[in-house]
N, C-alpha and C. Protein backbone atom coordinates (compact mmCIF):
# COMPACT_ATOMS: atom_id res chain seq x y z
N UNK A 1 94.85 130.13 -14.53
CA UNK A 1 96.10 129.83 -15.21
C UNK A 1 96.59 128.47 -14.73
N UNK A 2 96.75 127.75 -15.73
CA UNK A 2 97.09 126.27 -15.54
C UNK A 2 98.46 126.46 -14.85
N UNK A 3 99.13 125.34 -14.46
CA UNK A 3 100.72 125.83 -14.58
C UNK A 3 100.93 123.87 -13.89
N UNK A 4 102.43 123.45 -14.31
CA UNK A 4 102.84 122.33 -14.08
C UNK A 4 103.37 122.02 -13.12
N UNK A 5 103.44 120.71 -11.92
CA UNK A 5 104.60 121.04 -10.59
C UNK A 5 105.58 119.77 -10.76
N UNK A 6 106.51 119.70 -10.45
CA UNK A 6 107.15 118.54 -10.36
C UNK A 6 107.26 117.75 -8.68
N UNK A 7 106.80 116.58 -8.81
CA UNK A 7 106.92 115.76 -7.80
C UNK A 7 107.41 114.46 -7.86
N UNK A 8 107.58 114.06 -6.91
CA UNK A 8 108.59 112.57 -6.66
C UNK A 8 107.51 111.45 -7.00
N UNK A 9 108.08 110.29 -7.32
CA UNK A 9 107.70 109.53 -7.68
C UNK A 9 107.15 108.73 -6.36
N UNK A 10 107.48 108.81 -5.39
CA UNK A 10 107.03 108.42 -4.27
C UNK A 10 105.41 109.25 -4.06
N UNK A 11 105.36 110.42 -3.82
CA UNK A 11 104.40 111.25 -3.70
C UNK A 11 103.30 110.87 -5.08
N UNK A 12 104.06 110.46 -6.16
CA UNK A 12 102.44 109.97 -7.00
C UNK A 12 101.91 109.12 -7.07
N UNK A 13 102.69 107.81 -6.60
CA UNK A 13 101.72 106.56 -5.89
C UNK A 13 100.92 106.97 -4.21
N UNK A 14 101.66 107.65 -3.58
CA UNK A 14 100.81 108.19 -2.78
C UNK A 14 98.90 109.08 -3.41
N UNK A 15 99.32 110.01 -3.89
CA UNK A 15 98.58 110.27 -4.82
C UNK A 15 97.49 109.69 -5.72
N UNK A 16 98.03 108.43 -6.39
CA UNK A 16 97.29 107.44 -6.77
C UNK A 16 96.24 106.75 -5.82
N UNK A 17 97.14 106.37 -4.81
CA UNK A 17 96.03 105.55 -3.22
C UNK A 17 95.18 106.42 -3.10
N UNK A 18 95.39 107.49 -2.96
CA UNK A 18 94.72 108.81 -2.78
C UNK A 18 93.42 108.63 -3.81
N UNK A 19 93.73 108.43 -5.02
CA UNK A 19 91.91 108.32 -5.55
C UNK A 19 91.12 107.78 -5.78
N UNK A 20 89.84 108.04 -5.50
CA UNK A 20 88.38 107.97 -5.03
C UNK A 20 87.73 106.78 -6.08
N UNK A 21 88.61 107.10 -7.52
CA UNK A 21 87.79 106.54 -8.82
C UNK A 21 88.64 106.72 -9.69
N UNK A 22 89.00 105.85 -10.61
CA UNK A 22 90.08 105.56 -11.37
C UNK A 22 90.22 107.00 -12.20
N UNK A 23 89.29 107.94 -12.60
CA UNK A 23 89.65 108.83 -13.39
C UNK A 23 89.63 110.37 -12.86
N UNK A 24 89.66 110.26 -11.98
CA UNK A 24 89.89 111.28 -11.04
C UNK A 24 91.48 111.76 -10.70
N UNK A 25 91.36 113.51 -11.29
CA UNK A 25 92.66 113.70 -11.62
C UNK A 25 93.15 114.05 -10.29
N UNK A 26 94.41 114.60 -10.22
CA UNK A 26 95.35 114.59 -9.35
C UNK A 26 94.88 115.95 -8.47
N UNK A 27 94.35 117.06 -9.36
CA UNK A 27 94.40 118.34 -9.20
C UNK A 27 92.78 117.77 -8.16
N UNK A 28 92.81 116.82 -8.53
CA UNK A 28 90.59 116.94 -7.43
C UNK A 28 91.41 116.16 -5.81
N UNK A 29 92.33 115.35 -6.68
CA UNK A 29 93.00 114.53 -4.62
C UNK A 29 93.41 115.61 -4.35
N UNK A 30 94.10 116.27 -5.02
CA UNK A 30 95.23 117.64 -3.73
C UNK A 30 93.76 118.26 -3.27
N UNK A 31 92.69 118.91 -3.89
CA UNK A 31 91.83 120.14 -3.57
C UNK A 31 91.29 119.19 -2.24
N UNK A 32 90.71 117.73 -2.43
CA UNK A 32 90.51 117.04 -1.78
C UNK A 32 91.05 116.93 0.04
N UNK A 33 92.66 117.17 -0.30
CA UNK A 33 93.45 117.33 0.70
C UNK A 33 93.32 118.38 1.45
N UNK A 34 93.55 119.29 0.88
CA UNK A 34 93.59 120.72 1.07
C UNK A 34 92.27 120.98 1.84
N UNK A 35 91.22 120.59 1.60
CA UNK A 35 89.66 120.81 1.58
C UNK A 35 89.58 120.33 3.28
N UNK A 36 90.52 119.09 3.53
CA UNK A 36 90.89 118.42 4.90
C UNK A 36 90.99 118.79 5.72
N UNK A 37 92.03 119.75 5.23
CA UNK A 37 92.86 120.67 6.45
C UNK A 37 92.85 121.83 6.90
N UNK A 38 91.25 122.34 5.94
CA UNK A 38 91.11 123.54 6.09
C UNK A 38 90.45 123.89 7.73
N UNK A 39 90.55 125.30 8.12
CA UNK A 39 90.40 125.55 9.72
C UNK A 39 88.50 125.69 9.45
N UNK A 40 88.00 125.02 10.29
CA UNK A 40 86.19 124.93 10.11
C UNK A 40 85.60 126.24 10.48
N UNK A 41 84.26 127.27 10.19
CA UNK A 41 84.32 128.19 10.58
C UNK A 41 83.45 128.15 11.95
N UNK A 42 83.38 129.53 12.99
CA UNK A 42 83.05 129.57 14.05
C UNK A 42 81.23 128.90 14.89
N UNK A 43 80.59 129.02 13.55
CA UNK A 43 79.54 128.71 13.31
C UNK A 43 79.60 126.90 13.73
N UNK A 44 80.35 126.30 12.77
CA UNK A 44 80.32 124.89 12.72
C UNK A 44 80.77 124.64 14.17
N UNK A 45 81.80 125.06 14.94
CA UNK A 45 82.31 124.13 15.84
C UNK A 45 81.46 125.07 17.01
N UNK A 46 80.70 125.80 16.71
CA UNK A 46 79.74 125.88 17.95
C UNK A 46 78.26 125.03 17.68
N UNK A 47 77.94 124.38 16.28
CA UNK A 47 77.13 123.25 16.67
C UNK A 47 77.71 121.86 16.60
N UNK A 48 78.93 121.90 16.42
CA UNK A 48 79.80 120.62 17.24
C UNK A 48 79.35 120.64 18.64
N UNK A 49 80.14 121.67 19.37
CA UNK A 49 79.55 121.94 20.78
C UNK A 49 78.39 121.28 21.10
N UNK A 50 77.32 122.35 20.62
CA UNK A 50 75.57 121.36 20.41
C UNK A 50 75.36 120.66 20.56
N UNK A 51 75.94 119.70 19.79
CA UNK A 51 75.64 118.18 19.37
C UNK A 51 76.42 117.65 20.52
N UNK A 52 77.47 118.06 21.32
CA UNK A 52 78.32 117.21 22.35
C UNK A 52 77.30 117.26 23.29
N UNK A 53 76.53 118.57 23.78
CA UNK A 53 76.37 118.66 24.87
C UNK A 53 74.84 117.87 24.69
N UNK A 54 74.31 117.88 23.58
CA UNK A 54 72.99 117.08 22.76
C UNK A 54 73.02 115.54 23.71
N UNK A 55 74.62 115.06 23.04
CA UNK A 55 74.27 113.48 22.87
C UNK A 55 74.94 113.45 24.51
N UNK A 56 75.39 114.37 25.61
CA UNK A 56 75.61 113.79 26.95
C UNK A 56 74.32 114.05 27.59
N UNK A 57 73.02 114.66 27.21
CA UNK A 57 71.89 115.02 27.47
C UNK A 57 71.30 113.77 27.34
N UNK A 58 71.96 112.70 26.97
CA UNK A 58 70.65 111.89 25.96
C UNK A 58 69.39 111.86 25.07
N UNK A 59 69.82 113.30 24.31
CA UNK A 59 69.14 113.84 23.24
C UNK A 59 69.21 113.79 21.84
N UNK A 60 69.23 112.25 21.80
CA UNK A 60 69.69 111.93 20.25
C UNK A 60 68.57 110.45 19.79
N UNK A 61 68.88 110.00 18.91
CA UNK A 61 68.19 108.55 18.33
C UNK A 61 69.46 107.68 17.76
N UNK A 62 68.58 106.43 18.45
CA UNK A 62 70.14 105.34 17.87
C UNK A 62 69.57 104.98 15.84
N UNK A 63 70.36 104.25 15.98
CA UNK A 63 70.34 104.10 14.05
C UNK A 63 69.02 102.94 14.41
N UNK A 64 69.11 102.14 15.01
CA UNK A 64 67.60 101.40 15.00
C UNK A 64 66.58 102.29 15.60
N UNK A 65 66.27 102.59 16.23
CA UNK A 65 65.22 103.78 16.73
C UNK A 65 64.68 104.54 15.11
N UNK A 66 65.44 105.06 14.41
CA UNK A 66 65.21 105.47 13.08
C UNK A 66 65.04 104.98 12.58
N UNK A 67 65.18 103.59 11.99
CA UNK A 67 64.41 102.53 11.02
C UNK A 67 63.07 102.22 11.59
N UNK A 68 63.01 102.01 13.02
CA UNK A 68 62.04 101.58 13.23
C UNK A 68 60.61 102.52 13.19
N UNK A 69 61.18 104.32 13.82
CA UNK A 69 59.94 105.01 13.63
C UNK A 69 59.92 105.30 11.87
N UNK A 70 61.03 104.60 10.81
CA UNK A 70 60.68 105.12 9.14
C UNK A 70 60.22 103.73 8.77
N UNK A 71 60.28 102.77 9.39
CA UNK A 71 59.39 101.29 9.26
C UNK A 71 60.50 100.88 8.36
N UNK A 72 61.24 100.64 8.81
CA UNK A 72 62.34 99.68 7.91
C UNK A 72 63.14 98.76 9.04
């Protein structure tokens, strides 16, 4: 169900900055927003963790190291 909101004119140039590509409606920046601030689930921020304890291991590749073993 569709339905209409009223907002300030301040908040729709905000809004505007807000999008990605000139035809990109309002309803994709808010989901956009929303999508932001959502809480991550338990899964993800235990391979956050991972990856912290990864890259103080020195268990990672720099961005040249990867071009160089994909030959670029």
């Amino acid at each position: 169900m569709a339905t209409t909101i009223q907002v300030s004119e301040q908040l729709v140039e905000t809004l505007k900055k807000r999008k990605q590509y000139d035809k990109e409606s309002y309803e994709e920046v808010i989901w956009n927003l929303v999508e932001d601030t959502m809480e991550i689930n338990e899964e993800t921020k235990k391979e956050i963790e991972q990856a912290r304890v990864d890259i103080k291991a020195g268990k990672f590749y720099t961005h040249e190291q990867v071009k160089k073993r994909l030959g670029f």
